[in-house]
PDB file of N, CA and C in Angstrom:
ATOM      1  N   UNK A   1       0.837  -1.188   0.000  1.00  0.00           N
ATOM      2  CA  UNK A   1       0.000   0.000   0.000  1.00  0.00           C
ATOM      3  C   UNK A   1       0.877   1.244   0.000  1.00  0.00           C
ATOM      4  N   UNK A   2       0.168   2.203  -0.558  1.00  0.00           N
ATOM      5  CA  UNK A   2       0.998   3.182  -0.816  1.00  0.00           C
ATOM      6  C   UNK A   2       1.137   4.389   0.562  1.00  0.00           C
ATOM      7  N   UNK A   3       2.145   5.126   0.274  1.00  0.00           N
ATOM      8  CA  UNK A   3       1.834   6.324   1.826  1.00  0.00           C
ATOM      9  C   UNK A   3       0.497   6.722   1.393  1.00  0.00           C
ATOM     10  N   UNK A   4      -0.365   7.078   2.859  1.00  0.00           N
ATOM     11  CA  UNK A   4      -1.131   8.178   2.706  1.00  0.00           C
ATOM     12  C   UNK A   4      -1.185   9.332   2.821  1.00  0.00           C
ATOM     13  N   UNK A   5      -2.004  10.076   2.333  1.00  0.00           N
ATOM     14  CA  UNK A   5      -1.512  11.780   2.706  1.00  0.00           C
ATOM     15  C   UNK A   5      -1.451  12.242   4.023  1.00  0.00           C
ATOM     16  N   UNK A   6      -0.440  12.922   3.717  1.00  0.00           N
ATOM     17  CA  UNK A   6      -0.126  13.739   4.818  1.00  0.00           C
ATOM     18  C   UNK A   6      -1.233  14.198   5.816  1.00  0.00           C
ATOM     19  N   UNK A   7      -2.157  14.580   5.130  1.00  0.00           N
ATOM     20  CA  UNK A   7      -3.405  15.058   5.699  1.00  0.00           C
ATOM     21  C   UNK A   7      -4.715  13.990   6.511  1.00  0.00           C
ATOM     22  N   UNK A   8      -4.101  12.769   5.804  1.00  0.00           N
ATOM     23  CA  UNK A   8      -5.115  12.046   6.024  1.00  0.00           C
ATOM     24  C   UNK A   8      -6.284  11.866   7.557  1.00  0.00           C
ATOM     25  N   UNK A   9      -5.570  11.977   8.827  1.00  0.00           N
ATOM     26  CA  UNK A   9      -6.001  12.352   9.879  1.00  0.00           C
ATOM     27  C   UNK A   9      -6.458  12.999  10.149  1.00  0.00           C
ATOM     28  N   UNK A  10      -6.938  14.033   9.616  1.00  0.00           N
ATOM     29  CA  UNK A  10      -7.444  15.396  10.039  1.00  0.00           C
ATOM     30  C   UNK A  10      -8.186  15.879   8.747  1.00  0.00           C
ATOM     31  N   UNK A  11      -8.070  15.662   7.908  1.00  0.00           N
ATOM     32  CA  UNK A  11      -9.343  15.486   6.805  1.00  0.00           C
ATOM     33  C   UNK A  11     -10.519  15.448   7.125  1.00  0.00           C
ATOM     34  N   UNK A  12     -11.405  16.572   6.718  1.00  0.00           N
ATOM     35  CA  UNK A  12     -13.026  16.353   7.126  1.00  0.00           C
ATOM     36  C   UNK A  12     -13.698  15.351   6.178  1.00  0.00           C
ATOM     37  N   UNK A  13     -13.001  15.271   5.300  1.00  0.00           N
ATOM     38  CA  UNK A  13     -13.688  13.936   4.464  1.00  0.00           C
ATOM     39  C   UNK A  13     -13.671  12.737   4.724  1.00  0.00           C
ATOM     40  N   UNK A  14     -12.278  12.447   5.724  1.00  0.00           N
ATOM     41  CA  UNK A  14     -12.007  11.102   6.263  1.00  0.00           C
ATOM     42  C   UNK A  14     -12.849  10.758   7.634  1.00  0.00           C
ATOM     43  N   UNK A  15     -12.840  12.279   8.612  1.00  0.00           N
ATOM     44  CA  UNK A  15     -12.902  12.293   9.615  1.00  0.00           C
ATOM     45  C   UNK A  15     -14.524  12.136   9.715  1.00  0.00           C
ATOM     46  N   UNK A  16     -15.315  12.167   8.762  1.00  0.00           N
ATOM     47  CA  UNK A  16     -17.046  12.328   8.693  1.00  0.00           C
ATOM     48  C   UNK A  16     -17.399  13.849   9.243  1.00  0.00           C
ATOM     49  N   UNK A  17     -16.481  14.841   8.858  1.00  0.00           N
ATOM     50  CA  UNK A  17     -17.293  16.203   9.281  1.00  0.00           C
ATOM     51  C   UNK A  17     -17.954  16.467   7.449  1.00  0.00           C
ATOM     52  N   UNK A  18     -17.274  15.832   6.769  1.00  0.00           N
ATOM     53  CA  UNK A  18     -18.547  15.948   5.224  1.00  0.00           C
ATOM     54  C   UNK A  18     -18.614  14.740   5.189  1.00  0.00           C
ATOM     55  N   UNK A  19     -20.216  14.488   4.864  1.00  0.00           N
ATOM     56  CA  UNK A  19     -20.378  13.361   4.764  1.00  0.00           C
ATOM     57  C   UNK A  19     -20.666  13.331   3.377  1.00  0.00           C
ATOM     58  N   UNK A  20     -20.572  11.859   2.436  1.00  0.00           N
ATOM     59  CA  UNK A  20     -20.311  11.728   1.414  1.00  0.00           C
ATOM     60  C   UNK A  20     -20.728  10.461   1.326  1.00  0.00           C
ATOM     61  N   UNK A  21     -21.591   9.651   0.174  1.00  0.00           N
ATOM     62  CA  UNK A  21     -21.960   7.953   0.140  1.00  0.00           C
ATOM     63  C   UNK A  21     -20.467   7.002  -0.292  1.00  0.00           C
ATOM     64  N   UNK A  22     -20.871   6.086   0.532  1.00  0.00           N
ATOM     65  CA  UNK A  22     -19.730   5.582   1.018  1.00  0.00           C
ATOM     66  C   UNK A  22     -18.837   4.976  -0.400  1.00  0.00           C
ATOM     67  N   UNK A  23     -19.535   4.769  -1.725  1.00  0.00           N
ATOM     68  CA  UNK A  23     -18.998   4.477  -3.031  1.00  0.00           C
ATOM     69  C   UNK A  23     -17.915   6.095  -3.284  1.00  0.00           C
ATOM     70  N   UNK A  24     -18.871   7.060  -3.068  1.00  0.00           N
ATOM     71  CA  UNK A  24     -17.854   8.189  -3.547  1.00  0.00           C
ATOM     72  C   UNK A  24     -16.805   8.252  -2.359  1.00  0.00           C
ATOM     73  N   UNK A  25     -16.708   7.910  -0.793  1.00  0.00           N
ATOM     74  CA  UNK A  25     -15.688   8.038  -0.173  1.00  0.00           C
ATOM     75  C   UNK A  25     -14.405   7.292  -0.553  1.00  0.00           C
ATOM     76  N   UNK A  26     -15.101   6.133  -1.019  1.00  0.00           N
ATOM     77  CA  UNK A  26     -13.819   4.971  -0.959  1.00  0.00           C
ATOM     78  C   UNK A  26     -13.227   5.026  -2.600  1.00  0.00           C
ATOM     79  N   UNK A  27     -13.936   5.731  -3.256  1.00  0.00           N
ATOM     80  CA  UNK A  27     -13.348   6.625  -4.688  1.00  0.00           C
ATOM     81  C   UNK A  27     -12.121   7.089  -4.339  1.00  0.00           C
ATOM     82  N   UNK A  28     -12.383   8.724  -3.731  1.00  0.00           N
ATOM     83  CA  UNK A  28     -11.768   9.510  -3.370  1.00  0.00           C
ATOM     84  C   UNK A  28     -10.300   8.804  -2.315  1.00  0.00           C
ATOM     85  N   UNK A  29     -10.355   7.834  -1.455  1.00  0.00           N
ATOM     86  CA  UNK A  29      -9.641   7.339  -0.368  1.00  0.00           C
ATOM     87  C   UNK A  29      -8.830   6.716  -1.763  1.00  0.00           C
ATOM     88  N   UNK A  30      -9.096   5.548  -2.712  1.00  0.00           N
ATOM     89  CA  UNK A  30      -8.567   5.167  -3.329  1.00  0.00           C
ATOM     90  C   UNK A  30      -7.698   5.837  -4.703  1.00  0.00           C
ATOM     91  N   UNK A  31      -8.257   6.889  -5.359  1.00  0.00           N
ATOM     92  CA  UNK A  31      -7.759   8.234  -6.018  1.00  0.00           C
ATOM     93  C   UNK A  31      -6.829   8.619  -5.384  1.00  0.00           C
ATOM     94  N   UNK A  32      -7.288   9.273  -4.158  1.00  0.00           N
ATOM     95  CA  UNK A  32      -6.417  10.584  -3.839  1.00  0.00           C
ATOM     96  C   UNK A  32      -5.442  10.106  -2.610  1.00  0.00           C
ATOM     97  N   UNK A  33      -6.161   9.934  -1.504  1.00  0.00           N
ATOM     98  CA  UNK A  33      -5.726   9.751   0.200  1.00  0.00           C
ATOM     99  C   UNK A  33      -4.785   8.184   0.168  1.00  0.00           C
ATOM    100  N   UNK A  34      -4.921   7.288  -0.506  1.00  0.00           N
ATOM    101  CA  UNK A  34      -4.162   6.231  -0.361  1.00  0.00           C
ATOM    102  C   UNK A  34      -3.443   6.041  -0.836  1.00  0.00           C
ATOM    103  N   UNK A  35      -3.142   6.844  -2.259  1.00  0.00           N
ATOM    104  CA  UNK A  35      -2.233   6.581  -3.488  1.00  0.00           C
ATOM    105  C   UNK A  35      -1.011   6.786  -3.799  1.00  0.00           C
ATOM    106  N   UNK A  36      -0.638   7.210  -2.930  1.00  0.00           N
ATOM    107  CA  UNK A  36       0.760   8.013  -2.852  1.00  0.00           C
ATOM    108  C   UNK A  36       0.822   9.522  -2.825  1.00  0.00           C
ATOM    109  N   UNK A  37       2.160   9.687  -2.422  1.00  0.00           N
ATOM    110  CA  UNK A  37       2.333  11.217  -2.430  1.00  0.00           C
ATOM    111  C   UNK A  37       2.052  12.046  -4.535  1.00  0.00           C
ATOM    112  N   UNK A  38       2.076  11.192  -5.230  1.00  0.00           N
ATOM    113  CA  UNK A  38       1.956  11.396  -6.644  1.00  0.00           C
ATOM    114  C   UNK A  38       0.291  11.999  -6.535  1.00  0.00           C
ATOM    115  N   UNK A  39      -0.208  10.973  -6.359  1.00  0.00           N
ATOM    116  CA  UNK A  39      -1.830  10.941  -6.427  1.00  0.00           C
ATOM    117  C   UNK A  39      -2.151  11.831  -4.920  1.00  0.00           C
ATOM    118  N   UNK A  40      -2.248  12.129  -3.771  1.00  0.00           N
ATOM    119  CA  UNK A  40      -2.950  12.778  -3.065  1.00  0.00           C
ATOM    120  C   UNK A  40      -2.477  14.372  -3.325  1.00  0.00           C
ATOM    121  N   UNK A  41      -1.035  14.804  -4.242  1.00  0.00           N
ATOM    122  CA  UNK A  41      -0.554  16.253  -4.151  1.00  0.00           C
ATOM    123  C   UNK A  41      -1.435  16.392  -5.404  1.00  0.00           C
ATOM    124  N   UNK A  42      -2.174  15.611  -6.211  1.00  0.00           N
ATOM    125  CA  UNK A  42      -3.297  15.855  -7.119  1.00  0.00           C
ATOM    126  C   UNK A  42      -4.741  16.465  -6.558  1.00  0.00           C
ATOM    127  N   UNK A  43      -4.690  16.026  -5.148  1.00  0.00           N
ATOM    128  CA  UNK A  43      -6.318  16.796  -4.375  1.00  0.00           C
ATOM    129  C   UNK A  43      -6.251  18.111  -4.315  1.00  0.00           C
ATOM    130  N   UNK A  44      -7.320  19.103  -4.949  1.00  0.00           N
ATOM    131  CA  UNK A  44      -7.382  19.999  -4.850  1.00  0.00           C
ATOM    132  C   UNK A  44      -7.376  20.629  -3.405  1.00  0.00           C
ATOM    133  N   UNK A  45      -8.250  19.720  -2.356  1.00  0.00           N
ATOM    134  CA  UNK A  45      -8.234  20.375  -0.642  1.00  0.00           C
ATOM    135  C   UNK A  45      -6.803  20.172  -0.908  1.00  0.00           C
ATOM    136  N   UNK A  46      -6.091  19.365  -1.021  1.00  0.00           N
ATOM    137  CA  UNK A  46      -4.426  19.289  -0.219  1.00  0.00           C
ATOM    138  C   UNK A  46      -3.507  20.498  -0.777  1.00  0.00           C
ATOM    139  N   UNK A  47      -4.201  20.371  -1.858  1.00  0.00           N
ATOM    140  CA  UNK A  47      -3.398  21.922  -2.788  1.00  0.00           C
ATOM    141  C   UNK A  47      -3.650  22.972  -2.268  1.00  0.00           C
ATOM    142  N   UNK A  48      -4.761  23.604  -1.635  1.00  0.00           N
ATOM    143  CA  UNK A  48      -5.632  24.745  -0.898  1.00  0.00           C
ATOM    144  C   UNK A  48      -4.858  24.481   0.729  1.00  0.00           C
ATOM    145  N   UNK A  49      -5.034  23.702   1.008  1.00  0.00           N
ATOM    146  CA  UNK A  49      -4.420  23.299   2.262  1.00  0.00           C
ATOM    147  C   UNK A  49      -2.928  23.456   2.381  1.00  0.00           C
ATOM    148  N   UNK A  50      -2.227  23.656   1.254  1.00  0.00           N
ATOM    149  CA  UNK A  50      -0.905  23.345   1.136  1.00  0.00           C
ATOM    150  C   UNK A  50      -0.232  25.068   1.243  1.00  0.00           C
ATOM    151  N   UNK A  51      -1.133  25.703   0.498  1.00  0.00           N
ATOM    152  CA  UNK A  51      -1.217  27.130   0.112  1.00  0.00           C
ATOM    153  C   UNK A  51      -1.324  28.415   1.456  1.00  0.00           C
ATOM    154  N   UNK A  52      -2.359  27.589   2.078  1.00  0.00           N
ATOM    155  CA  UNK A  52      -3.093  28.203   2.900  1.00  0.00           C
ATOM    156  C   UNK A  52      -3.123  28.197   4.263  1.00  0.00           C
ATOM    157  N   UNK A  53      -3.107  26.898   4.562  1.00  0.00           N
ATOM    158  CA  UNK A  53      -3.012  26.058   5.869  1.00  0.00           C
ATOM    159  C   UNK A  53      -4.716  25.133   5.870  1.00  0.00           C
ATOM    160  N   UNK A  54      -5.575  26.165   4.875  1.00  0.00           N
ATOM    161  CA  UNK A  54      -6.567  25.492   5.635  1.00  0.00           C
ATOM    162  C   UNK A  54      -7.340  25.260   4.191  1.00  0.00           C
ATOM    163  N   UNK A  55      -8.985  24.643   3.955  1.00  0.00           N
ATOM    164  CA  UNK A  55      -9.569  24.378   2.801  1.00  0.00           C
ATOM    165  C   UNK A  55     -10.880  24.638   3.344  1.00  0.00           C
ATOM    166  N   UNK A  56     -11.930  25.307   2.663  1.00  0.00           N
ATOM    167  CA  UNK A  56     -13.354  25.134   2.731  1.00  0.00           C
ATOM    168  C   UNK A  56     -13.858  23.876   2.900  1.00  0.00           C
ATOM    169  N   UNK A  57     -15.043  23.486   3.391  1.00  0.00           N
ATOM    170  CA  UNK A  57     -15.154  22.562   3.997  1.00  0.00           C
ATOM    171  C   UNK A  57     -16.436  21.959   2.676  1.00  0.00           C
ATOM    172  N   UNK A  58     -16.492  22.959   1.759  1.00  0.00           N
ATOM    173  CA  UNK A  58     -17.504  22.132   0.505  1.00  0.00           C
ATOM    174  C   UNK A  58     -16.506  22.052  -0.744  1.00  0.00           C
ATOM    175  N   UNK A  59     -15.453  22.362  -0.778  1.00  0.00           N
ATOM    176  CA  UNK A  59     -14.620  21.792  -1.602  1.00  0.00           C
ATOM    177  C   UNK A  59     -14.041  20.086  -1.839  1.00  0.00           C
ATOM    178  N   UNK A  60     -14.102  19.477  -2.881  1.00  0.00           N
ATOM    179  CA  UNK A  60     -13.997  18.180  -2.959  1.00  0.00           C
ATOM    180  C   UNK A  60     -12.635  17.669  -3.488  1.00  0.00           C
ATOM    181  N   UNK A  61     -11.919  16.508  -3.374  1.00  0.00           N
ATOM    182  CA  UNK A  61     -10.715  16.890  -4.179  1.00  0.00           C
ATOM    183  C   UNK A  61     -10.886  16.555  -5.492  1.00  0.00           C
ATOM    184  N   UNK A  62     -11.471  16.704  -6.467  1.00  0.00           N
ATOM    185  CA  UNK A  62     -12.072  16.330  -7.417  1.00  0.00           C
ATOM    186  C   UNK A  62     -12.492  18.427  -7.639  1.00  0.00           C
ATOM    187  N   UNK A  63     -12.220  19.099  -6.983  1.00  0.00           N
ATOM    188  CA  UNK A  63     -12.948  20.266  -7.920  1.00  0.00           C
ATOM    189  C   UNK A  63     -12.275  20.892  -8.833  1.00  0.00           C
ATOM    190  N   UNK A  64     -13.916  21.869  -9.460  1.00  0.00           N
ATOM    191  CA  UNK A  64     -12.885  22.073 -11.320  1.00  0.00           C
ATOM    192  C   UNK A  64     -12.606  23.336 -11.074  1.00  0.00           C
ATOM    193  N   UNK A  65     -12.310  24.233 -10.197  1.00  0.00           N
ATOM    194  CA  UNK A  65     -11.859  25.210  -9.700  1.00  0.00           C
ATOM    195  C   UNK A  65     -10.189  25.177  -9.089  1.00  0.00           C
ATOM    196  N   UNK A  66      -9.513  26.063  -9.550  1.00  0.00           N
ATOM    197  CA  UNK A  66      -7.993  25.476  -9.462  1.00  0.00           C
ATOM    198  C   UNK A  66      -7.851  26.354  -7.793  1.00  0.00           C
ATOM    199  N   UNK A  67      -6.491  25.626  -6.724  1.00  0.00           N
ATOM    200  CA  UNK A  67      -6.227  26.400  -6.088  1.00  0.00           C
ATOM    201  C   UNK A  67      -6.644  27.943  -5.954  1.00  0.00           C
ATOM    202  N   UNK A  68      -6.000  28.345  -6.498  1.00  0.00           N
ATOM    203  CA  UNK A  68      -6.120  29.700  -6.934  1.00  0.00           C
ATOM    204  C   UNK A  68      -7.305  30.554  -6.607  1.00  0.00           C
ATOM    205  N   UNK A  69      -8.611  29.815  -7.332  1.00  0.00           N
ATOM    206  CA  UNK A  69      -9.544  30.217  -7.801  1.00  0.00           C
ATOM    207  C   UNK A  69     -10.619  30.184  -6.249  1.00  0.00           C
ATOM    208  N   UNK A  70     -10.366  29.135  -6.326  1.00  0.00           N
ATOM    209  CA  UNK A  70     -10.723  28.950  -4.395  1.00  0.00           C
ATOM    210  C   UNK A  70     -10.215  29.825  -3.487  1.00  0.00           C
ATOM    211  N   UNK A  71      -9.281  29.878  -3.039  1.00  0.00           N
ATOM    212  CA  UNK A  71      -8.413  31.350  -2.444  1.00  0.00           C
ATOM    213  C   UNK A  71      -9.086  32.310  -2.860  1.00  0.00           C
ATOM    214  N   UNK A  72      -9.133  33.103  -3.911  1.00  0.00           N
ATOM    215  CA  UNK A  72      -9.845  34.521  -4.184  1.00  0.00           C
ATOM    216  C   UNK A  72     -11.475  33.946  -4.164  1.00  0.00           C
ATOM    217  N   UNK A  73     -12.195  32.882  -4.205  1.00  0.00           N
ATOM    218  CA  UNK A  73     -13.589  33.183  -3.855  1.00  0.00           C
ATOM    219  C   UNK A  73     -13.906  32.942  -2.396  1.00  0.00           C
ATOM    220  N   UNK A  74     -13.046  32.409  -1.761  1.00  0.00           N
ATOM    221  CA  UNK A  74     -13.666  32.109  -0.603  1.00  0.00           C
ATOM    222  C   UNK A  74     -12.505  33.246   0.885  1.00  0.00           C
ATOM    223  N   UNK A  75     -11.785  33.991   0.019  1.00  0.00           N
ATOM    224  CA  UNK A  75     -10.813  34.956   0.622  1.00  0.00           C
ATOM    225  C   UNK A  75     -10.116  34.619   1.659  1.00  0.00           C
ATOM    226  N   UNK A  76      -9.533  33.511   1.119  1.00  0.00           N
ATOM    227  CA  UNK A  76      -8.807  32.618   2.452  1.00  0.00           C
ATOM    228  C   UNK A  76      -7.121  33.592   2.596  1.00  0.00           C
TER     229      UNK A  76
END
């Protein structure tokens, strides 16, 4: 198995503060959070998180909004 992200502990997606059906969690866990450092520096939260310290809590790592774009709408 591969590392998980850095983040993985403290993730509101992992942690059930967003809840999500359990096909799209174990998507996302298998995509992003389990895959290696290759595949989780691909999550947009980890990118926002990386930037910032922190991520909106309706952002998915799957969104079509880049870093960036998140930062200036949500004025982090």
């Amino acid at each position: 198995m591969e590392e998980p992200c850095v983040y993985y502990n403290t993730c509101p997606i992992l942690t059930g503060k967003i809840q999500l059906e359990e096909k799209r969690l174990n998507d996302y866990k298998s995509r992003f959070c389990n895959a290696g450092k290759d595949s989780w520096s691909k999550c947009i939260r980890f990118q926002v998180r990386e930037i910032v310290g922190r991520c909106p809590l309706d952002i998915m790592p799957d969104a079509s909004m880049s870093p960036e774009e998140i930062i200036e709408k949500y004025d982090l």
